[in-house]
N, C-alpha and C. Protein backbone atom coordinates (compact mmCIF):
# COMPACT_ATOMS: atom_id res chain seq x y z
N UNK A 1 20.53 -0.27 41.40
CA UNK A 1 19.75 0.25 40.29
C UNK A 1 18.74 1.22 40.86
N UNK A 2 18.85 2.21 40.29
CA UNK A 2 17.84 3.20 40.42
C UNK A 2 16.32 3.22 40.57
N UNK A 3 15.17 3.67 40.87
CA UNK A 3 13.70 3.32 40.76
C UNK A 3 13.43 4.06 39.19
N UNK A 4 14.39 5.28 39.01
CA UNK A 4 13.65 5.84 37.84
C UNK A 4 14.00 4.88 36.74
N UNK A 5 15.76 4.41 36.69
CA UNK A 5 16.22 3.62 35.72
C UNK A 5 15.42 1.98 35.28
N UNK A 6 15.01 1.91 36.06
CA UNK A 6 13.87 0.69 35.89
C UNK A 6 12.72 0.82 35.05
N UNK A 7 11.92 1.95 36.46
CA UNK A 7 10.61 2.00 35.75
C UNK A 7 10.71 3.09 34.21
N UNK A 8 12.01 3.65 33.44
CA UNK A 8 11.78 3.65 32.45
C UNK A 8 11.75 3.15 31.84
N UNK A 9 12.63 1.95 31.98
CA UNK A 9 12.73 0.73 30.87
C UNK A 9 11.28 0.07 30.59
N UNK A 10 10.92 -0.05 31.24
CA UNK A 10 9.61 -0.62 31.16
C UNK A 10 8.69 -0.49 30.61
N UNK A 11 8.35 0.85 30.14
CA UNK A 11 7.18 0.95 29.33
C UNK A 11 7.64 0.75 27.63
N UNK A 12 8.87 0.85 27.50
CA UNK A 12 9.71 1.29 25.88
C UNK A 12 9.40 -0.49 25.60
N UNK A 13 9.45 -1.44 26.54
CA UNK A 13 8.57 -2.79 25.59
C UNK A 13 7.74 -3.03 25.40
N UNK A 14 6.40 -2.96 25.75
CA UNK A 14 5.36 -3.34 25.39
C UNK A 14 5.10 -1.74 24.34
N UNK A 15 5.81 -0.47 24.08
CA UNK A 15 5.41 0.07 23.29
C UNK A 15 6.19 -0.13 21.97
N UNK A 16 7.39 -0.72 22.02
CA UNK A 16 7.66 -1.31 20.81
C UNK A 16 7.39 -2.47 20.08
N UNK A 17 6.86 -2.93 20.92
CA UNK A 17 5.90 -4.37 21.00
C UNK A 17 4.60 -4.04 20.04
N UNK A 18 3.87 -3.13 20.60
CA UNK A 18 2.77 -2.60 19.88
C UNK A 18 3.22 -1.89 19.14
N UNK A 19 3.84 -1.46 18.62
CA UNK A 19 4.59 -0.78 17.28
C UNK A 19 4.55 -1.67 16.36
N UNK A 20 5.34 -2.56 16.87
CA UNK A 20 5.76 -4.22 15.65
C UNK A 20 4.59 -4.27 15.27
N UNK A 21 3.71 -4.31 16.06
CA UNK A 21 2.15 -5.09 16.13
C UNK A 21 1.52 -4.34 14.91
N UNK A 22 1.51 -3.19 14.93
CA UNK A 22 0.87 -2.13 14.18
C UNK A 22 1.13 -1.96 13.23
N UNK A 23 2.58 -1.87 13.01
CA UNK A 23 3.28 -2.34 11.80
C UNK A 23 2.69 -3.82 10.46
N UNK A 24 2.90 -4.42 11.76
CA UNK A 24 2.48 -5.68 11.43
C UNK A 24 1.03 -5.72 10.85
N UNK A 25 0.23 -5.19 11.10
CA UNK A 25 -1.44 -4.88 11.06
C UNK A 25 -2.00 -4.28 9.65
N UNK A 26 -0.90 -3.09 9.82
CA UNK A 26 -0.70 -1.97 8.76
C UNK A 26 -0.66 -3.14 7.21
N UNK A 27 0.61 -3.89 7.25
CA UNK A 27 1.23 -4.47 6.50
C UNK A 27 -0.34 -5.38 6.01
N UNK A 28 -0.76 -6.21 6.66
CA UNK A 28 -1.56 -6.93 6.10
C UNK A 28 -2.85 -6.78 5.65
N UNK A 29 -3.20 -5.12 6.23
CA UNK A 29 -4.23 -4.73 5.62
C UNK A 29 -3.86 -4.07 4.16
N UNK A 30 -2.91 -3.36 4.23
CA UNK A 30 -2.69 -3.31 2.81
C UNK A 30 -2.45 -4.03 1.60
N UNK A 31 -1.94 -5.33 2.12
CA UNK A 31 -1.53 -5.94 1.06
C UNK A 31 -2.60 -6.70 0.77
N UNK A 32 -4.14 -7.03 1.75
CA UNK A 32 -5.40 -8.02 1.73
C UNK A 32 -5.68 -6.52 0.55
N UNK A 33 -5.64 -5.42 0.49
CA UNK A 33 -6.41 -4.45 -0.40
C UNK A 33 -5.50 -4.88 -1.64
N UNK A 34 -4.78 -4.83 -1.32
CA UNK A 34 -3.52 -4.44 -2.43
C UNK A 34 -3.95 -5.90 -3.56
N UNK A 35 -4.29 -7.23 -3.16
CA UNK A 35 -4.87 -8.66 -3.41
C UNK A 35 -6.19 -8.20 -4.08
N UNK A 36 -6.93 -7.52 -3.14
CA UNK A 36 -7.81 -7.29 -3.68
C UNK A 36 -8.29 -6.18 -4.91
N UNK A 37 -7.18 -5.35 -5.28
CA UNK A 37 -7.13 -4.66 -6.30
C UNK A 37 -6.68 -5.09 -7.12
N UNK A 38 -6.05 -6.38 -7.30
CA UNK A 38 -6.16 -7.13 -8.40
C UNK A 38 -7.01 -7.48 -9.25
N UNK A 39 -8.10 -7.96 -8.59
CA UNK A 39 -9.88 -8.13 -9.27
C UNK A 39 -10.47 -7.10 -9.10
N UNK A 40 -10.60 -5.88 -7.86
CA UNK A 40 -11.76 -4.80 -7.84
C UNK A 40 -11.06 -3.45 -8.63
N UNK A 41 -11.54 -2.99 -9.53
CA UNK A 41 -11.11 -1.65 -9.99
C UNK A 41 -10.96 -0.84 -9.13
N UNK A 42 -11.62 -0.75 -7.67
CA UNK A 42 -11.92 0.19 -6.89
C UNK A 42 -10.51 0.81 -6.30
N UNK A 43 -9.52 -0.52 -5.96
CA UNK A 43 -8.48 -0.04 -5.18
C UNK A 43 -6.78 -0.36 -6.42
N UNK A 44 -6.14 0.59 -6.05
CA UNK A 44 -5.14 0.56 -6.63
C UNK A 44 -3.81 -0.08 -6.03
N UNK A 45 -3.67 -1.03 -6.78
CA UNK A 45 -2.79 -2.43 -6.33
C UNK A 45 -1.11 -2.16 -5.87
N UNK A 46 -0.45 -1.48 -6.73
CA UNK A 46 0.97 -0.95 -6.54
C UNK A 46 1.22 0.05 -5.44
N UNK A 47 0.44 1.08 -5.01
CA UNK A 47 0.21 1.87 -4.10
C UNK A 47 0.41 0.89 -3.19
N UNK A 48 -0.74 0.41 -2.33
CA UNK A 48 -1.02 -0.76 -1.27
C UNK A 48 -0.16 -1.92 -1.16
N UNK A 49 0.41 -2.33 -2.26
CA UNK A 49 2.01 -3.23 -2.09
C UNK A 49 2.92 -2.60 -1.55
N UNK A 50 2.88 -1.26 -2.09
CA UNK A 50 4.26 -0.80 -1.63
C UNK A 50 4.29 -0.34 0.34
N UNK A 51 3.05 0.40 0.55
CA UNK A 51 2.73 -0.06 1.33
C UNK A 51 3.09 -0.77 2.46
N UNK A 52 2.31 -1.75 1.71
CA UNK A 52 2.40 -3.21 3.18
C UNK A 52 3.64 -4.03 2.88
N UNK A 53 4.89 -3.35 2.07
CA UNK A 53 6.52 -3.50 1.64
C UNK A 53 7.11 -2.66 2.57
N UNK A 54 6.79 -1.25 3.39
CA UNK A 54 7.26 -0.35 4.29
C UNK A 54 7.00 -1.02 5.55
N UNK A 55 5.56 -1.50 5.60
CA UNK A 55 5.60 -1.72 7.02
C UNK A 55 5.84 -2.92 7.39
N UNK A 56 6.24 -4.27 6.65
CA UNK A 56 7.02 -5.24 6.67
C UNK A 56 8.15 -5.09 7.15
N UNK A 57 9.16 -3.98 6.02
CA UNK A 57 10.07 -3.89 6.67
C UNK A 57 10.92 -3.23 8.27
N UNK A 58 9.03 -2.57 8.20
CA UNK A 58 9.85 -2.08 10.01
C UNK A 58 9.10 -2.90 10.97
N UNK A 59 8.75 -3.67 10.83
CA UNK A 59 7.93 -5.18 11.45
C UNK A 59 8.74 -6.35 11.53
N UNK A 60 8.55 -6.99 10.33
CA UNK A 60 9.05 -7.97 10.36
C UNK A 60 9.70 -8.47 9.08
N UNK A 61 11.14 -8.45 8.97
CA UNK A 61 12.12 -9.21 8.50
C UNK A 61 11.59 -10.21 7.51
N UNK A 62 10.89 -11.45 8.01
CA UNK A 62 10.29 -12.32 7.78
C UNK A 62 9.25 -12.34 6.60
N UNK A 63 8.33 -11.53 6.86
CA UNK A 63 7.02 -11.06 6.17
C UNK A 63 7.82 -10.10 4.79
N UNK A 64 8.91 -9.32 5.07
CA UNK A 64 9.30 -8.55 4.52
C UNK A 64 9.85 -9.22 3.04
N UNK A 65 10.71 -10.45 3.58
CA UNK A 65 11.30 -11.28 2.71
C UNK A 65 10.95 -11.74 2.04
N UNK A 66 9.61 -12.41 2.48
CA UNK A 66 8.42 -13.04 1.61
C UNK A 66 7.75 -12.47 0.86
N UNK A 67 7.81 -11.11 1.08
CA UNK A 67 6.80 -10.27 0.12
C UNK A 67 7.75 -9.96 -1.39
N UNK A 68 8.94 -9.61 -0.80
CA UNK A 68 10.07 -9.08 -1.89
C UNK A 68 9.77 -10.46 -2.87
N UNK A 69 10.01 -12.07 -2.55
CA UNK A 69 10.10 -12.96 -3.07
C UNK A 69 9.27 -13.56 -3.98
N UNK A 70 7.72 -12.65 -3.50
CA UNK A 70 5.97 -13.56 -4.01
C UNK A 70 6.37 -13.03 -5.74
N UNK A 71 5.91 -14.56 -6.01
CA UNK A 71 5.43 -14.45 -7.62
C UNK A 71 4.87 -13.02 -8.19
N UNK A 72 3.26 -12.72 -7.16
CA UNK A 72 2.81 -11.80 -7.96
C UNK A 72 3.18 -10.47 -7.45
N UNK A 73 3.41 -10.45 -6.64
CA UNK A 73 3.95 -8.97 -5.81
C UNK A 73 5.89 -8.38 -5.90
N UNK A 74 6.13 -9.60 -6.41
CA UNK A 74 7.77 -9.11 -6.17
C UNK A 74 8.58 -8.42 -7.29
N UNK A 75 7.51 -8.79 -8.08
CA UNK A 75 8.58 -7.31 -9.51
C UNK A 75 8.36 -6.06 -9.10
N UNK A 76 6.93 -5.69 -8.64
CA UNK A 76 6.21 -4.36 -8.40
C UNK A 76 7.15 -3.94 -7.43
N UNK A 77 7.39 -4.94 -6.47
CA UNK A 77 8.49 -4.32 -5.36
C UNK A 77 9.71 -3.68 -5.18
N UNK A 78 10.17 -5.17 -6.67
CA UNK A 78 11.72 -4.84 -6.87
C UNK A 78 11.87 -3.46 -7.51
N UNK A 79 11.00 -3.07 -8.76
CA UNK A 79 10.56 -1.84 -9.57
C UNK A 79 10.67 -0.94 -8.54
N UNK A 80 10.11 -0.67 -7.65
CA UNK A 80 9.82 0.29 -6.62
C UNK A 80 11.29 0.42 -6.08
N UNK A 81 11.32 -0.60 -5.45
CA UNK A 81 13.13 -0.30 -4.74
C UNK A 81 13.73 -0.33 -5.29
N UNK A 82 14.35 -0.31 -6.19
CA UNK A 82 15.40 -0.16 -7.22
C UNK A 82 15.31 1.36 -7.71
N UNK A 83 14.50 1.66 -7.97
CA UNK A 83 14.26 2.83 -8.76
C UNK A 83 13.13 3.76 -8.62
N UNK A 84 12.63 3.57 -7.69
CA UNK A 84 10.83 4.13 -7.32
C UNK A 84 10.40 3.92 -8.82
N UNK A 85 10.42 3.20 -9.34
CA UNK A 85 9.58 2.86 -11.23
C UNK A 85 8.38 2.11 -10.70
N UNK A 86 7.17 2.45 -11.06
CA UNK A 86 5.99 1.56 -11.41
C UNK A 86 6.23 1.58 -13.12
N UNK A 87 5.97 0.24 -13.40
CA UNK A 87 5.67 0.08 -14.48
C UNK A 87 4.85 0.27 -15.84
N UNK A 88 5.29 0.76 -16.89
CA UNK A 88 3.85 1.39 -17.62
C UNK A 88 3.09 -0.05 -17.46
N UNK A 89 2.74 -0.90 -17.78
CA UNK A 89 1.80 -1.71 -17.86
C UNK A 89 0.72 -1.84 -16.14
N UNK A 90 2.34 -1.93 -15.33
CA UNK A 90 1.44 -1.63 -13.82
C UNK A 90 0.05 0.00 -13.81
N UNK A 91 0.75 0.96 -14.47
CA UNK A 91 0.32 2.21 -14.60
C UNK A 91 -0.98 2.39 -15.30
N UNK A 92 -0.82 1.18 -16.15
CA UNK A 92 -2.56 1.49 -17.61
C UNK A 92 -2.92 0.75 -16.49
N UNK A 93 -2.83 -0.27 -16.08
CA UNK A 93 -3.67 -1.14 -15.59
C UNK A 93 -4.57 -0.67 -13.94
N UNK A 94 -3.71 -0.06 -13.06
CA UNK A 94 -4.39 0.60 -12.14
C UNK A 94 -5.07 1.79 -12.64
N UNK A 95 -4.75 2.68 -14.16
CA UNK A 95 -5.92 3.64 -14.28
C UNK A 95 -6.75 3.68 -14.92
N UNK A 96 -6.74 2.15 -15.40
CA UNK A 96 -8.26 1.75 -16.08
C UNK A 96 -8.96 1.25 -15.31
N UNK A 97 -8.56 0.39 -14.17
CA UNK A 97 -9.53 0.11 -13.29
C UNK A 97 -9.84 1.47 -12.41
N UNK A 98 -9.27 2.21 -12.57
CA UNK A 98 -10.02 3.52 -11.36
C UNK A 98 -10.92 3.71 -12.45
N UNK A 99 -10.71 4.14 -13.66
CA UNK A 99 -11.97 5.02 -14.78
C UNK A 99 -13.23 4.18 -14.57
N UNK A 100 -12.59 2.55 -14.77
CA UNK A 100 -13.78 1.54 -14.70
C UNK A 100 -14.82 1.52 -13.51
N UNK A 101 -13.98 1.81 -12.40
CA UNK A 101 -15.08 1.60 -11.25
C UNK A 101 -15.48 3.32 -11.43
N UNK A 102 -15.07 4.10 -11.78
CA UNK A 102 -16.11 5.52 -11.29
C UNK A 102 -16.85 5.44 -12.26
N UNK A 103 -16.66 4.73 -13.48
CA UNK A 103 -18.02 4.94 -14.45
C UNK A 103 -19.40 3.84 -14.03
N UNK A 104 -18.33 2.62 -13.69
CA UNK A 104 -19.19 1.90 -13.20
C UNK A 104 -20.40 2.57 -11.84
N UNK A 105 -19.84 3.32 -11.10
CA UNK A 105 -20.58 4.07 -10.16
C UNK A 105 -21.34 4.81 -10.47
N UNK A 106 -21.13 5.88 -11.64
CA UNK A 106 -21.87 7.01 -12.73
C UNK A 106 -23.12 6.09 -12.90
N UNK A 107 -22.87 5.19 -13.73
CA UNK A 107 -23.57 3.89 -14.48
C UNK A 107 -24.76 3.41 -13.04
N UNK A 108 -24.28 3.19 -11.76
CA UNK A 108 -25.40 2.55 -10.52
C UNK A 108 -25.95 3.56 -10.47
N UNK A 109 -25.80 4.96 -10.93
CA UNK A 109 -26.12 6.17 -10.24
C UNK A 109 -26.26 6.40 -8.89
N UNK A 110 -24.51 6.64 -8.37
CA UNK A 110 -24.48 7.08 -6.69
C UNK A 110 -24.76 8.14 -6.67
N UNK A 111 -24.47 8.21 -4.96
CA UNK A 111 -25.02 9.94 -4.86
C UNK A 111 -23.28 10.64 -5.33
N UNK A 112 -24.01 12.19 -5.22
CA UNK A 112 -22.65 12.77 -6.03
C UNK A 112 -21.89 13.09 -4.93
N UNK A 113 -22.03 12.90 -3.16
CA UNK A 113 -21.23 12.64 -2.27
C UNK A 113 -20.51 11.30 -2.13
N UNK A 114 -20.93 10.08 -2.50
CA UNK A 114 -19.75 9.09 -3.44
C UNK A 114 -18.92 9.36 -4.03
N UNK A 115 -19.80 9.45 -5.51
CA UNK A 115 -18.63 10.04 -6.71
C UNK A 115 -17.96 10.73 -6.15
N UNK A 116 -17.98 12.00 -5.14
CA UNK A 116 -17.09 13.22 -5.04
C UNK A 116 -15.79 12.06 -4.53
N UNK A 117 -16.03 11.75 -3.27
CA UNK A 117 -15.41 10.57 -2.52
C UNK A 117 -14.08 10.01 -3.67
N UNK A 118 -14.96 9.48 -4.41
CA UNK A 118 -14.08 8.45 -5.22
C UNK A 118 -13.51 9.13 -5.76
N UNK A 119 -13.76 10.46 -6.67
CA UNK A 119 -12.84 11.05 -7.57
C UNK A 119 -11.79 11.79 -6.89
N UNK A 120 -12.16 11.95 -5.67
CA UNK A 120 -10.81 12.70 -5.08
C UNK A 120 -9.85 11.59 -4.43
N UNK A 121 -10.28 11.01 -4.00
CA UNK A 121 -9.38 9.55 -3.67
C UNK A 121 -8.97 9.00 -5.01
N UNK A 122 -9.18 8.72 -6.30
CA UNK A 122 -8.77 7.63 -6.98
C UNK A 122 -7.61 8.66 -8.11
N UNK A 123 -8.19 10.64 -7.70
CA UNK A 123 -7.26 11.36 -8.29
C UNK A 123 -6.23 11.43 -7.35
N UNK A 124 -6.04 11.44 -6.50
CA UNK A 124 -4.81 11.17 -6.12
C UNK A 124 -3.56 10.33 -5.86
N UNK A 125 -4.48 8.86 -5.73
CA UNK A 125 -3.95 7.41 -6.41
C UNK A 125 -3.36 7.77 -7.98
N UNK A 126 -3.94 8.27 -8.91
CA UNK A 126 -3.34 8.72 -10.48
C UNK A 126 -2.52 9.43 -10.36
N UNK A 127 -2.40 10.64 -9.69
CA UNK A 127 -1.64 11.87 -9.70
C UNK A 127 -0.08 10.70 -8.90
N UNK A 128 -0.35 9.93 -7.79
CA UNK A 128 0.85 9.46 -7.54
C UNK A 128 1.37 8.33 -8.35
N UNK A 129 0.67 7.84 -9.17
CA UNK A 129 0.81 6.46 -9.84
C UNK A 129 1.84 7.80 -11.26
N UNK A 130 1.07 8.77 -11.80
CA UNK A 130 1.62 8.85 -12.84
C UNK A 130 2.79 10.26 -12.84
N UNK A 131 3.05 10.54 -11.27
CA UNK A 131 4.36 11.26 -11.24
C UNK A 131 5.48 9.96 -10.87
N UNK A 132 5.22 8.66 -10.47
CA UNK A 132 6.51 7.74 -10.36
C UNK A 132 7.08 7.77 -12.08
N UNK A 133 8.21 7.44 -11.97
CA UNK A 133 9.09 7.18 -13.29
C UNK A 133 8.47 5.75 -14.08
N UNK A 134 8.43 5.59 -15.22
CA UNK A 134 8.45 4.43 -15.70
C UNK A 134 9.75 3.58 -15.97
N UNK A 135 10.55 3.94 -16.01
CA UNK A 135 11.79 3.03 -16.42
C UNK A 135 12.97 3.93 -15.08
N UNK A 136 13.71 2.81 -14.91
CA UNK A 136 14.97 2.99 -14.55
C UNK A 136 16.05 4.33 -14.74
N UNK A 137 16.11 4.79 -14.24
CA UNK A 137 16.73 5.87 -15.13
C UNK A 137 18.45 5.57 -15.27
């Protein structure tokens, strides 16, 4: 065996290793947001499922399966893979909670480097929430 044929092998595991890892990381921070945009208007829930549904599946199998399967996460999923469809009801419901939290913010009176913040982040969460399809085609 060669010195080069070795020492290439070598680094391609611990960097796919940390790939999984990252993957893996990716996945659960989105979906702790994705949980948490259930109750906070702030973050938009179907986005962040789908998400931490990509990086499951290039992670882990396991996590992946379980997510497709969860009570509250697995229609949004199936919707998505089947058809890239968010649902109209998924659809009112993530863009009333965006209106809710920026008025709610209007309402604390942030600074207008917040607001700017939020409205360009939560318009582009809308703009992608309301170019997906609603139904199956």
């Amino acid at each position: 065996m060669s010195l080069t044929a070795c020492h290439s092998n070598s680094p391609s595991r611990p960097l796919s290793h940390l790939r999984r890892l990252g993957w893996q990381v990716l996945g659960f921070v989105a979906l702790g947001l994705g949980a948490l945009g259930v109750v906070l208007p702030l973050l938009p829930t179907t986005p962040l499922v789908i998400l931490a549904t990509f990086a499951f599946a290039k992670s882990s199998p396991a996590l992946h399966a379980w997510l497709i399967r969860n009570k509250i996460f697995g229609p949004i999923i199936a919707d998505w893979q089947s058809n890239g469809v968010i649902a109209p009801r998924y659809k009112i419901l993530a863009l009333s909670m965006m209106l809710g939290a920026l008025l709610l913010s209007v309402l604390l009176a942030m600074s207008a480097l917040v607001l700017g913040i939020q409205l360009i982040c939560m318009g582009l969460a809308a703009c992608f929430i309301l170019t997906r399809p609603s139904r199956a085609k």
